[in-house]
PDB file of N, CA and C in Angstrom:
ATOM      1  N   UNK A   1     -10.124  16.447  12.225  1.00  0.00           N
ATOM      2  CA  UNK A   1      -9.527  15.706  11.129  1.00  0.00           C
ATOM      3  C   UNK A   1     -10.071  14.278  11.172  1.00  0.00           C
ATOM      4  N   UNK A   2     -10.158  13.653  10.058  1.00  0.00           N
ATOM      5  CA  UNK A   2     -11.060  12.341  10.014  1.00  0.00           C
ATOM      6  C   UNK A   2     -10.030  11.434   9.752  1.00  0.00           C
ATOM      7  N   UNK A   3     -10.323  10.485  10.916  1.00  0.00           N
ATOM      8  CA  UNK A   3      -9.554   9.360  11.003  1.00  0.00           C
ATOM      9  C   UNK A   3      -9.664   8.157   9.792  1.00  0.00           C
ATOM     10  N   UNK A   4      -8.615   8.114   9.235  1.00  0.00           N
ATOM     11  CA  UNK A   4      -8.705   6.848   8.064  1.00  0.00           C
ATOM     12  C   UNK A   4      -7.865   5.551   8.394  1.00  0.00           C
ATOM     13  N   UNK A   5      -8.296   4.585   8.000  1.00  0.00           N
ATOM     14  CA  UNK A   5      -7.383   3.442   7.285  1.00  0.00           C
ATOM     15  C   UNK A   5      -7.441   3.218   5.991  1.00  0.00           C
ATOM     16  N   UNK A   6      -6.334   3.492   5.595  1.00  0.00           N
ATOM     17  CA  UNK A   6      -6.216   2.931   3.747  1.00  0.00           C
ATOM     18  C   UNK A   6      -6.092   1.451   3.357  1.00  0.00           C
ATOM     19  N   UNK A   7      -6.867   1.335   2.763  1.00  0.00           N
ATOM     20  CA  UNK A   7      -6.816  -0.212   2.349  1.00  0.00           C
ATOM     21  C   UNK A   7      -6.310  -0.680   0.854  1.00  0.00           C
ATOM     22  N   UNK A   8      -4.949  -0.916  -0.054  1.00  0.00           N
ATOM     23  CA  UNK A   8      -4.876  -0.552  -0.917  1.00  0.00           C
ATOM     24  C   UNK A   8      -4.241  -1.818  -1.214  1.00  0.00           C
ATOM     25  N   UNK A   9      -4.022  -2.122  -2.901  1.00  0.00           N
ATOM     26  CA  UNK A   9      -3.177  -3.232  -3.437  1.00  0.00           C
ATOM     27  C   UNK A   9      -2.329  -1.778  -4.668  1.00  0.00           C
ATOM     28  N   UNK A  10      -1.234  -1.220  -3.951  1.00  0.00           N
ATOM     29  CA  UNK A  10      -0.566  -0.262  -4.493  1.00  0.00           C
ATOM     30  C   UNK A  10      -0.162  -0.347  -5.840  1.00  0.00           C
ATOM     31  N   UNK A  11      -0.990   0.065  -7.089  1.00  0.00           N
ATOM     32  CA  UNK A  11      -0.394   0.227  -8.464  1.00  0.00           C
ATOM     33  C   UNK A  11      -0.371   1.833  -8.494  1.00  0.00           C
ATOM     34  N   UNK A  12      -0.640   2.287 -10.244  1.00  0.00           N
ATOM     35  CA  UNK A  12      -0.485   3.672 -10.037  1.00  0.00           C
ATOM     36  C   UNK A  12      -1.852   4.393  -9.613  1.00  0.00           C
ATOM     37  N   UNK A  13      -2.641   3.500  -9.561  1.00  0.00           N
ATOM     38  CA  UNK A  13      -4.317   4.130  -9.270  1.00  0.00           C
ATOM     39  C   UNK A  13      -3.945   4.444  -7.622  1.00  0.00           C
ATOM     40  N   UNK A  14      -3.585   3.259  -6.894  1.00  0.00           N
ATOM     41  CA  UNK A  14      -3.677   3.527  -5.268  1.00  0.00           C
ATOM     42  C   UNK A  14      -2.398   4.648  -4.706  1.00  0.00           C
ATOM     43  N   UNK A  15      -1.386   4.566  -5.830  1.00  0.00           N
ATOM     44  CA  UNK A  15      -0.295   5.714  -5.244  1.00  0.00           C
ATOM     45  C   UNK A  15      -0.626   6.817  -5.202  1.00  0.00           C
ATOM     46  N   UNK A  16      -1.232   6.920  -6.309  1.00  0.00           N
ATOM     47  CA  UNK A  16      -2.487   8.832  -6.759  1.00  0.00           C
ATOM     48  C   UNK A  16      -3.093   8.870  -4.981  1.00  0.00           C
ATOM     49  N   UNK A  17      -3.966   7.676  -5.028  1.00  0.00           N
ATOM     50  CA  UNK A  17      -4.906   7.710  -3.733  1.00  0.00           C
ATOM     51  C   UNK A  17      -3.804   7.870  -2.186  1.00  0.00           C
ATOM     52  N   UNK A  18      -2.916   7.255  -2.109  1.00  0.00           N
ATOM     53  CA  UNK A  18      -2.222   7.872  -0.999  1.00  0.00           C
ATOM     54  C   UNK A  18      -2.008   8.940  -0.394  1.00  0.00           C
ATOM     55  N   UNK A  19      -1.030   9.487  -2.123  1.00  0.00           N
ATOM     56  CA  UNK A  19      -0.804  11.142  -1.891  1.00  0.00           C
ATOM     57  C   UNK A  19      -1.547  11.875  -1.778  1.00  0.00           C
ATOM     58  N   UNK A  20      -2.897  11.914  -2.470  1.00  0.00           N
ATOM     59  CA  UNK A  20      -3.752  12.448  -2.144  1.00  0.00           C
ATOM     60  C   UNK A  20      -4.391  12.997  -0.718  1.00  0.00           C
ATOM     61  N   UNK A  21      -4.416  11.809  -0.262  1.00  0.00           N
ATOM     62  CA  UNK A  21      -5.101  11.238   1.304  1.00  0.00           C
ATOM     63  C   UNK A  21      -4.063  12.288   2.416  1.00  0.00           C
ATOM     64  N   UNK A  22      -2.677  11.371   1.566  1.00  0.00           N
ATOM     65  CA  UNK A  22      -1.880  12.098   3.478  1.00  0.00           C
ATOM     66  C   UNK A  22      -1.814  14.045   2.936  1.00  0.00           C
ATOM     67  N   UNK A  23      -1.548  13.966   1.606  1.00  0.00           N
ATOM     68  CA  UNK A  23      -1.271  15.392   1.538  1.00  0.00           C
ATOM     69  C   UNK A  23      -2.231  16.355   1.892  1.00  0.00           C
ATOM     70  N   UNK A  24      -3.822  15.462   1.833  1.00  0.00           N
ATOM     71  CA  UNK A  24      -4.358  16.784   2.150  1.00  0.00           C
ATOM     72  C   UNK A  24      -5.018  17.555   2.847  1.00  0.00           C
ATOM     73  N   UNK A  25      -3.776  17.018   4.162  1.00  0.00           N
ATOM     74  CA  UNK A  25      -4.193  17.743   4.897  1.00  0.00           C
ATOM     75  C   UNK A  25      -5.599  17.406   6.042  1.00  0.00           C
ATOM     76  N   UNK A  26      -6.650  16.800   5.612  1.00  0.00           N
ATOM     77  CA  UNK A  26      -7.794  16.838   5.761  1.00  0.00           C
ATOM     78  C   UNK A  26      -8.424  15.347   6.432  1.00  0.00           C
ATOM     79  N   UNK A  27      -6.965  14.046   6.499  1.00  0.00           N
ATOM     80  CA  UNK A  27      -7.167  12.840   7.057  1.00  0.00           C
ATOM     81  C   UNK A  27      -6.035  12.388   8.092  1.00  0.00           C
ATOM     82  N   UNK A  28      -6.093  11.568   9.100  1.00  0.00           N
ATOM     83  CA  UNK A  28      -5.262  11.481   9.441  1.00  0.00           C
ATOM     84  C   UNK A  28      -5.432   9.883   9.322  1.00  0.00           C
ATOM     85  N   UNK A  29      -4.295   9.424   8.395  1.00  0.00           N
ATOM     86  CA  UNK A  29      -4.263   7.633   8.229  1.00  0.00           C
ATOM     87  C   UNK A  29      -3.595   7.536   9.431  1.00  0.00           C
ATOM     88  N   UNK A  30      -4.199   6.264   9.927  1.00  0.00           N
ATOM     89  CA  UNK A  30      -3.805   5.831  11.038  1.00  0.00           C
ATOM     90  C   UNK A  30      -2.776   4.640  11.187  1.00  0.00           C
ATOM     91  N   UNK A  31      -2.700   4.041   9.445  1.00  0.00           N
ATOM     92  CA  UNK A  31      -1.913   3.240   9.100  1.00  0.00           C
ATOM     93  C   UNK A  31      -2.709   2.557   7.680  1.00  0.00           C
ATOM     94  N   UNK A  32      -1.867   2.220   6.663  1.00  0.00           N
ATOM     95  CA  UNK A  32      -2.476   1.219   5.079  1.00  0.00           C
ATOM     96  C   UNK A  32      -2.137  -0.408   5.743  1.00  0.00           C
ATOM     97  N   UNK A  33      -3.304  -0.726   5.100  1.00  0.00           N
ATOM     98  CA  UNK A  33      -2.898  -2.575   4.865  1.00  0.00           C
ATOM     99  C   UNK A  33      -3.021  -2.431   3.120  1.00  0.00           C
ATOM    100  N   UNK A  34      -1.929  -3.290   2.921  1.00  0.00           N
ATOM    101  CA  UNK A  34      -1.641  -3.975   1.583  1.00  0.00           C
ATOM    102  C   UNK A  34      -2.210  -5.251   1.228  1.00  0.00           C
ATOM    103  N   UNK A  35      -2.930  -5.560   0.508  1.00  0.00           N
ATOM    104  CA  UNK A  35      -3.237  -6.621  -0.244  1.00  0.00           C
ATOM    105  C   UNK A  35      -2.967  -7.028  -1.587  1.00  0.00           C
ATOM    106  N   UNK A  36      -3.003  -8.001  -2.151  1.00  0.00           N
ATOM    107  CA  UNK A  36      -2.880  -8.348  -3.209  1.00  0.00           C
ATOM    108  C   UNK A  36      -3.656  -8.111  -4.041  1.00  0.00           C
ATOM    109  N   UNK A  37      -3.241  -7.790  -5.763  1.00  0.00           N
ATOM    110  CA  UNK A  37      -4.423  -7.324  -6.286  1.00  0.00           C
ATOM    111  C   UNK A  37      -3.938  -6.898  -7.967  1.00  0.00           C
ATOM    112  N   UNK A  38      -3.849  -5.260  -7.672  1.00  0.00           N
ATOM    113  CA  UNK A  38      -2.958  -4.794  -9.083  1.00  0.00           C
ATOM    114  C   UNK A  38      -1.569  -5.812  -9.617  1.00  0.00           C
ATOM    115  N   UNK A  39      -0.836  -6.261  -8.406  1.00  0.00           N
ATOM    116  CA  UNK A  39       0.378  -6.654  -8.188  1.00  0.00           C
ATOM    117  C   UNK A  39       0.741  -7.751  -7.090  1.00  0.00           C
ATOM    118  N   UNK A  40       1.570  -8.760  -6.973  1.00  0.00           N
ATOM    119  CA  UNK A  40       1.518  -9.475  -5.828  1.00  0.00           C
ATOM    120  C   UNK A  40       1.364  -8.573  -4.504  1.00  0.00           C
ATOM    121  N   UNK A  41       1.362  -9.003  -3.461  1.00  0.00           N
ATOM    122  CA  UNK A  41       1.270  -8.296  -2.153  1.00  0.00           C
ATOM    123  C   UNK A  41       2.633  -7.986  -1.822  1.00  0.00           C
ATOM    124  N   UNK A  42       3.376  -8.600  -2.086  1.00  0.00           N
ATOM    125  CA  UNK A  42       5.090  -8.254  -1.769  1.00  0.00           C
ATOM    126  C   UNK A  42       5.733  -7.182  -2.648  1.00  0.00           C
ATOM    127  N   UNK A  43       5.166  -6.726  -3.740  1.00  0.00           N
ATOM    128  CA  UNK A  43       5.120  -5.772  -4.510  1.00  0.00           C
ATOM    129  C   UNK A  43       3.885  -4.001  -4.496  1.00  0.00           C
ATOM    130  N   UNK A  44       2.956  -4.855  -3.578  1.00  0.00           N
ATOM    131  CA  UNK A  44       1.984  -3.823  -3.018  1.00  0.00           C
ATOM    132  C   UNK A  44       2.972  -2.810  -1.437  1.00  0.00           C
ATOM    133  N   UNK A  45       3.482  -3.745  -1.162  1.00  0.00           N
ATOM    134  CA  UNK A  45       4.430  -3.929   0.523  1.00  0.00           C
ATOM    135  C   UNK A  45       4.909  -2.684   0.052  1.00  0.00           C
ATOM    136  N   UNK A  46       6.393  -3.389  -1.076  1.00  0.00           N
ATOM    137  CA  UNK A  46       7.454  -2.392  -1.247  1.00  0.00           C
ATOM    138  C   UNK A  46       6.607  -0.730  -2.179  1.00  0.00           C
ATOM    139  N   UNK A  47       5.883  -0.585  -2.862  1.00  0.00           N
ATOM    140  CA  UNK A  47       5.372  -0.128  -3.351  1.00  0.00           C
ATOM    141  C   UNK A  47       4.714   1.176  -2.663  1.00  0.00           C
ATOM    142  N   UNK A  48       3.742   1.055  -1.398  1.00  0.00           N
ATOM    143  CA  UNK A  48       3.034   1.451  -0.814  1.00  0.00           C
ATOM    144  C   UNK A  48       4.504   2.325   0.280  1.00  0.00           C
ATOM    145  N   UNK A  49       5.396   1.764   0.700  1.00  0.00           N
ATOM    146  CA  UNK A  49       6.455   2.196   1.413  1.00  0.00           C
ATOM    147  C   UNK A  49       7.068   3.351   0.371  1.00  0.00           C
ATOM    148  N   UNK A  50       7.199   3.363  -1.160  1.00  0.00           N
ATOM    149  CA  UNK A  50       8.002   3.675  -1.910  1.00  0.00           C
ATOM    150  C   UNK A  50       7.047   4.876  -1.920  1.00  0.00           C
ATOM    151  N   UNK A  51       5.989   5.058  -1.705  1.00  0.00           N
ATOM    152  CA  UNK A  51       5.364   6.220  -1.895  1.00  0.00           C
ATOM    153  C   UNK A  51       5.380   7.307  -0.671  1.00  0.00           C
ATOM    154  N   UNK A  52       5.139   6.781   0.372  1.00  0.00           N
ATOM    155  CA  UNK A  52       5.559   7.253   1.401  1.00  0.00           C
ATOM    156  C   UNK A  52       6.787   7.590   1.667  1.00  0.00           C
ATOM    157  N   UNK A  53       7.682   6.962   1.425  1.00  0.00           N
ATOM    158  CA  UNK A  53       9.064   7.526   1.457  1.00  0.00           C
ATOM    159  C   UNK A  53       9.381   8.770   0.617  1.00  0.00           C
ATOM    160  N   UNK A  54       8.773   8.786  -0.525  1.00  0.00           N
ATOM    161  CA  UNK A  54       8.798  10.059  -1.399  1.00  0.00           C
ATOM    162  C   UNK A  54       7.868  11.200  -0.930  1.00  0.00           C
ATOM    163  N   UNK A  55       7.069  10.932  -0.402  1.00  0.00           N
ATOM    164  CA  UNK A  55       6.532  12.134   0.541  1.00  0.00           C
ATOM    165  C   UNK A  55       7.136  12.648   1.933  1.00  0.00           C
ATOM    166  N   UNK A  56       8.396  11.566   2.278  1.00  0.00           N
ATOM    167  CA  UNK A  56       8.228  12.098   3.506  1.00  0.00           C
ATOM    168  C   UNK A  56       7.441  12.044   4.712  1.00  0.00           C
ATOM    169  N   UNK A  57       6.527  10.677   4.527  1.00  0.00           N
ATOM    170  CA  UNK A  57       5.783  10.212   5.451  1.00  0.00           C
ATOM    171  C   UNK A  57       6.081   8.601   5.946  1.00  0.00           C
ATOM    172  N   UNK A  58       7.081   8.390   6.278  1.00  0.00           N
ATOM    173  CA  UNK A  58       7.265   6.967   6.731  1.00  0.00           C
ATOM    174  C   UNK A  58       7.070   6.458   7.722  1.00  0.00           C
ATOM    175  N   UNK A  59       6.773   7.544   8.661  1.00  0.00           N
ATOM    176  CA  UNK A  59       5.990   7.155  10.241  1.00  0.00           C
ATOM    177  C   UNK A  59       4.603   6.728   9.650  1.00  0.00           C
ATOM    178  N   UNK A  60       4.327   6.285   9.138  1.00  0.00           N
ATOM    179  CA  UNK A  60       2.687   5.783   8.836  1.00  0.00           C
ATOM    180  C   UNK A  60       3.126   4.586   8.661  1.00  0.00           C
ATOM    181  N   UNK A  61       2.495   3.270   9.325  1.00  0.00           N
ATOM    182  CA  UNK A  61       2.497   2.148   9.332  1.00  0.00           C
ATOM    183  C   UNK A  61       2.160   1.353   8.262  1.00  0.00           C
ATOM    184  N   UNK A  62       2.799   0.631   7.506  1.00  0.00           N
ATOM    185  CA  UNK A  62       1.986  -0.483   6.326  1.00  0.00           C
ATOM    186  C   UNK A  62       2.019  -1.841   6.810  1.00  0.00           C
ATOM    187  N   UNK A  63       0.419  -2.373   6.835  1.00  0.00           N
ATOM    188  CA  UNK A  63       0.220  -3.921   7.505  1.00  0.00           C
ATOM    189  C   UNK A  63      -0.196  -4.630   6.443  1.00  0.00           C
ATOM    190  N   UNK A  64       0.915  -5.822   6.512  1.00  0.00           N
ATOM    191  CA  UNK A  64       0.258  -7.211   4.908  1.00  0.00           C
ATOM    192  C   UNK A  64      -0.917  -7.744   5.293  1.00  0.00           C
ATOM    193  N   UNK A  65      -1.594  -7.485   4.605  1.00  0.00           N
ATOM    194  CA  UNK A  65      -3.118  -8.299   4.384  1.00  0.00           C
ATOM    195  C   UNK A  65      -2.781  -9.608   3.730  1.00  0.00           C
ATOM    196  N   UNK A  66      -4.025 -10.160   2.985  1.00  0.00           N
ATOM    197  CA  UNK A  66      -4.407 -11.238   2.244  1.00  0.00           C
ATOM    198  C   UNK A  66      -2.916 -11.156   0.637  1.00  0.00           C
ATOM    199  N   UNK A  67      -2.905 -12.119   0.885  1.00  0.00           N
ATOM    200  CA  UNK A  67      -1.489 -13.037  -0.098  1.00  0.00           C
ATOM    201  C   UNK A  67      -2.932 -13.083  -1.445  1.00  0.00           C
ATOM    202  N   UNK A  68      -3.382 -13.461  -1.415  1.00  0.00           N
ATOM    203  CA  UNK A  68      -4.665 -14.559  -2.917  1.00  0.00           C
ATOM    204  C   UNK A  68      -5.705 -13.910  -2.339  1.00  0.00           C
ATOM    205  N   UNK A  69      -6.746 -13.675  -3.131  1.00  0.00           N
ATOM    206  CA  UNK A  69      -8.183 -13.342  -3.409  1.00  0.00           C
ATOM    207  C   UNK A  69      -8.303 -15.019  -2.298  1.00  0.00           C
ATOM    208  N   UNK A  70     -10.195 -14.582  -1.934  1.00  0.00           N
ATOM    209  CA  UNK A  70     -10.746 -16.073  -0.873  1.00  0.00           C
ATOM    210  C   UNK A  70     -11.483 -17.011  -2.632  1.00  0.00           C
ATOM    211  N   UNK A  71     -12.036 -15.907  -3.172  1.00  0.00           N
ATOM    212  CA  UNK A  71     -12.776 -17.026  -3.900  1.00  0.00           C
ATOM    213  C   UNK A  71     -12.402 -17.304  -5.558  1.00  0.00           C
ATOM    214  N   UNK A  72     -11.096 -16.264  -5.794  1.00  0.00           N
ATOM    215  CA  UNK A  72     -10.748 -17.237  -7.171  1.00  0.00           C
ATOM    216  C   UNK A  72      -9.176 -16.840  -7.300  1.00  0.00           C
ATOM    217  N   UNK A  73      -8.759 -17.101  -8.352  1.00  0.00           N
ATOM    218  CA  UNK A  73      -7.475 -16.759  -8.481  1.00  0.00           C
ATOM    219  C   UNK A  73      -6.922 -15.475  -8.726  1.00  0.00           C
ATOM    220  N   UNK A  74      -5.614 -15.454  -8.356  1.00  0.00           N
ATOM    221  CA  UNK A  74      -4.803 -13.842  -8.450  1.00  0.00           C
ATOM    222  C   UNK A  74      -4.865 -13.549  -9.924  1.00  0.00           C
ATOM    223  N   UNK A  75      -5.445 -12.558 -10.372  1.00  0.00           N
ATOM    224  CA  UNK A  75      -5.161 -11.170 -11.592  1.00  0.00           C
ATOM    225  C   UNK A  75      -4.393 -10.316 -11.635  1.00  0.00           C
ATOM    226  N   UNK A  76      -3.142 -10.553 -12.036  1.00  0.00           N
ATOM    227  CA  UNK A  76      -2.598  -8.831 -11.646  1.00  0.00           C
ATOM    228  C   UNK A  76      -2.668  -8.373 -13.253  1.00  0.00           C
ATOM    229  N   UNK A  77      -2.307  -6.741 -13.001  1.00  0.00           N
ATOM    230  CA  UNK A  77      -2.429  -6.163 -14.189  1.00  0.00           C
ATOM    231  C   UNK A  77      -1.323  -5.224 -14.585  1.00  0.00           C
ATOM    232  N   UNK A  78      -0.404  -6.443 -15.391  1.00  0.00           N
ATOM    233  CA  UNK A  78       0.899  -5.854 -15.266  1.00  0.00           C
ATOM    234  C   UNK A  78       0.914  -4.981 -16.425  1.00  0.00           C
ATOM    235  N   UNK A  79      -0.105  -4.983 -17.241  1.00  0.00           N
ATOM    236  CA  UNK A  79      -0.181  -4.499 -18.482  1.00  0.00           C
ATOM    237  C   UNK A  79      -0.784  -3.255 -18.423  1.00  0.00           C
ATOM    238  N   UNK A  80      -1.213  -2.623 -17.384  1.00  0.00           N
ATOM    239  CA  UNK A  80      -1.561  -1.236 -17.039  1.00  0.00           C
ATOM    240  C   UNK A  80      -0.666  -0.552 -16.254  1.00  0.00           C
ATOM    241  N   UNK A  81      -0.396  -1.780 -15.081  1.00  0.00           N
ATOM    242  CA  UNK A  81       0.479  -0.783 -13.864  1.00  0.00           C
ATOM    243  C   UNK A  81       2.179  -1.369 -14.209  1.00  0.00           C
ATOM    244  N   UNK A  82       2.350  -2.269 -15.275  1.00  0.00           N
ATOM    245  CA  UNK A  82       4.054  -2.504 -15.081  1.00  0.00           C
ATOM    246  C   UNK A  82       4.426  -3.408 -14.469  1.00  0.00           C
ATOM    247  N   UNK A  83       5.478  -4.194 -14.256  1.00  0.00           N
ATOM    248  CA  UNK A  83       6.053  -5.719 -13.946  1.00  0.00           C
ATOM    249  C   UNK A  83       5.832  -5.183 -12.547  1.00  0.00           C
ATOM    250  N   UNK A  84       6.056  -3.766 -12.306  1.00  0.00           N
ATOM    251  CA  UNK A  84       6.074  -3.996 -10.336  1.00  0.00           C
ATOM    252  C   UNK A  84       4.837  -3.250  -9.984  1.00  0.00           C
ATOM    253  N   UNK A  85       4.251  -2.349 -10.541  1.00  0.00           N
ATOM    254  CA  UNK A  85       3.119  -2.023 -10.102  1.00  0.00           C
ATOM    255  C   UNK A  85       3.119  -0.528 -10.062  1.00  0.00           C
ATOM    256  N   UNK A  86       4.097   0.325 -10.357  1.00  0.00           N
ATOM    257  CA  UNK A  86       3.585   1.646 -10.648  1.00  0.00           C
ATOM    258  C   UNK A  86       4.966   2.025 -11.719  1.00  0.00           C
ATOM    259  N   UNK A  87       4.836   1.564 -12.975  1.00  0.00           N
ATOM    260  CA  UNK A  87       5.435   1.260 -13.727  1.00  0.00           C
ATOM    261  C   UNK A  87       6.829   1.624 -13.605  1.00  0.00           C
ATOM    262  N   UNK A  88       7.435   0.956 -12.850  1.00  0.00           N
ATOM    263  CA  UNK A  88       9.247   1.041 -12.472  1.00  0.00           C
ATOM    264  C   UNK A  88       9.570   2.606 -12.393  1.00  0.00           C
ATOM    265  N   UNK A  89       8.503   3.831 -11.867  1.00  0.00           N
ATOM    266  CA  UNK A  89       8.642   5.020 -11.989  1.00  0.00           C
ATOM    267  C   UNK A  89       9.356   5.403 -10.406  1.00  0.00           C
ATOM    268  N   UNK A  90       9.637   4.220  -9.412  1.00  0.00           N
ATOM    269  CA  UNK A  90      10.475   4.470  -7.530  1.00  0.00           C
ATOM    270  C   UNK A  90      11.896   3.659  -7.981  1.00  0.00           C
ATOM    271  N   UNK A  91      12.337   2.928  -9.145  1.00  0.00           N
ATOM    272  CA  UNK A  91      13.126   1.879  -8.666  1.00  0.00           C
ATOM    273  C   UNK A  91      14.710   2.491  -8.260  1.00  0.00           C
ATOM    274  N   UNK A  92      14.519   4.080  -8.002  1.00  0.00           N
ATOM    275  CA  UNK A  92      15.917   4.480  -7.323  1.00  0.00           C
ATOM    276  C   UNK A  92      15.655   4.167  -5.237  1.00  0.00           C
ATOM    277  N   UNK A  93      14.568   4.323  -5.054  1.00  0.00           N
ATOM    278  CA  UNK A  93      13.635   4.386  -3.614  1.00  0.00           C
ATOM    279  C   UNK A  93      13.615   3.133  -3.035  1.00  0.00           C
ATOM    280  N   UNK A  94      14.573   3.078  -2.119  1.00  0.00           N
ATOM    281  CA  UNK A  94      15.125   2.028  -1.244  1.00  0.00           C
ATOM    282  C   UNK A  94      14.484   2.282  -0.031  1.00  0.00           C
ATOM    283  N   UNK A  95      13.803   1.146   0.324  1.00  0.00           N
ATOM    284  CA  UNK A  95      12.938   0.888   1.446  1.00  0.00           C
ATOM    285  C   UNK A  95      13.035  -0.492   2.233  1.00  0.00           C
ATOM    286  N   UNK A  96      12.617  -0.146   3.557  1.00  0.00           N
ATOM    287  CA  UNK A  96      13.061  -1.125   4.552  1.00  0.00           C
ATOM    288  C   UNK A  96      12.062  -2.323   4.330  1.00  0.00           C
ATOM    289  N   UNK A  97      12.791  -3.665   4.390  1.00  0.00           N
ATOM    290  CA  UNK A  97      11.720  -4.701   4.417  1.00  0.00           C
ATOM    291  C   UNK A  97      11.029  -5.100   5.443  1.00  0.00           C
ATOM    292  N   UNK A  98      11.156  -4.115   6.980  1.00  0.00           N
ATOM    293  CA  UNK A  98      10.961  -4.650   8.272  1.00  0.00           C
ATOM    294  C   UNK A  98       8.964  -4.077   8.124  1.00  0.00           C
ATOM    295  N   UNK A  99       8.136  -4.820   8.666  1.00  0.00           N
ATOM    296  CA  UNK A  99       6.972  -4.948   8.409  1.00  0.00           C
ATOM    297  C   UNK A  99       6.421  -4.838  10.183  1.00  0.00           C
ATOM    298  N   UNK A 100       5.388  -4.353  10.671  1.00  0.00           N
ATOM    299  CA  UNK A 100       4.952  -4.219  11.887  1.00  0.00           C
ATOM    300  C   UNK A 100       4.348  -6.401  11.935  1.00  0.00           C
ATOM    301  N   UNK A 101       4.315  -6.322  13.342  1.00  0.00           N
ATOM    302  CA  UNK A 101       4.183  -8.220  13.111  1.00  0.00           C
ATOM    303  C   UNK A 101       2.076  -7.922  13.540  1.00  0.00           C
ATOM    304  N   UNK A 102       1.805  -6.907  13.326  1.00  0.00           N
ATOM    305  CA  UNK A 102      -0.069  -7.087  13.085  1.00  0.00           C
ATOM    306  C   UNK A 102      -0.622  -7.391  12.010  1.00  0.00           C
ATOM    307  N   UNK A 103      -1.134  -8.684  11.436  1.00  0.00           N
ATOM    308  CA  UNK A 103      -1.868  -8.701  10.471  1.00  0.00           C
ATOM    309  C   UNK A 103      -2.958  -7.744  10.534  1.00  0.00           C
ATOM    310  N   UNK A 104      -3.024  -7.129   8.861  1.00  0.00           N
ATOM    311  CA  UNK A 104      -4.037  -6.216   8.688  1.00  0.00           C
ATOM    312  C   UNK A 104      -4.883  -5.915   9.264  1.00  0.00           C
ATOM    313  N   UNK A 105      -6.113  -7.530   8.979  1.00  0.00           N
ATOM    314  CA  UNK A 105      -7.406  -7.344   9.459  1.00  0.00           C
ATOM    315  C   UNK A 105      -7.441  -7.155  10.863  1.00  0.00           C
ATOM    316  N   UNK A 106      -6.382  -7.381  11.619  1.00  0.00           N
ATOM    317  CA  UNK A 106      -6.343  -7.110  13.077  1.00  0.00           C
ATOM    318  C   UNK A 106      -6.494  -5.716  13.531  1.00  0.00           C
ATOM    319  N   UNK A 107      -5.939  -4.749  12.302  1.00  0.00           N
ATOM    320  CA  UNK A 107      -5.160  -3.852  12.939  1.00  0.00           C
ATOM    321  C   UNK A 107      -6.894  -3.092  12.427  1.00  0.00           C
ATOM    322  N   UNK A 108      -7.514  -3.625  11.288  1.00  0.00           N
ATOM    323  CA  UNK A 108      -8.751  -3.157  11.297  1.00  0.00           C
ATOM    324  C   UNK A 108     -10.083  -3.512  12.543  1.00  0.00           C
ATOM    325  N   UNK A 109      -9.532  -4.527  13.076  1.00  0.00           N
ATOM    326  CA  UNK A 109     -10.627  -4.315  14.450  1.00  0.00           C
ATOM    327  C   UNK A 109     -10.164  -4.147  15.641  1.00  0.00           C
ATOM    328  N   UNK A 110      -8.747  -3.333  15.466  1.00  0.00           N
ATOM    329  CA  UNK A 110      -8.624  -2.958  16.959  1.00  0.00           C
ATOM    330  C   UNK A 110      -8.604  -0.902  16.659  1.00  0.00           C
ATOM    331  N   UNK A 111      -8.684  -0.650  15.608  1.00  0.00           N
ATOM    332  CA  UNK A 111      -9.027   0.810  15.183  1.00  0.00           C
ATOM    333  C   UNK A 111     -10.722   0.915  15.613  1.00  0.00           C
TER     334      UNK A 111
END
């Protein structure tokens, strides 16, 4: 089985890509970092948890990446993915705000 890290800014494009990933079978994520992107990062956070929780996979770790892009300003695209990022389709899916204390890129060079 092939070892992954997901690297995602969770709208409805990266939730497709999750389920995909853990369901099939065929990867084993070793943990997602969230970044900012479709949606703030605090909305990628809860988002990325909200999907996992609906699968039934919450032992998989989510690590906050980057808050802002390095070289220009934040875009989100609320006008595709919705004020939160996978168009208010989890907002019954209550999830923990407790976060592992590894920044992302860490957790990408110690994999």
């Amino acid at each position: 089985m092939k070892k992954v890290i997901l690297d995602v800014d969770t709208g409805i494009d990266d939730a497709m890509s999750i389920l995909l990933a853990v369901e099939s079978g065929r990867m084993d994520v070793l943990g997602i970092t969230a970044v900012n992107g479709n949606v703030p990062v605090n909305f990628v956070m809860k988002n990325t948890k909200k999907i996992l929780k609906l699968i039934g996979n919450e032992d998989i770790q989510v690590y906050r990446g980057a808050s802002e892009p390095l070289l220009r300003e934040s875009h989100h695209e609320y006008s595709v993915h919705g004020k939160d990022g996978i168009g208010d389709a989890l907002n019954h899916v209550e999830v923990s705000q407790d976060e592992p204390s590894t920044f992302a890129p860490n957790l990408l060079l110690s994999k």
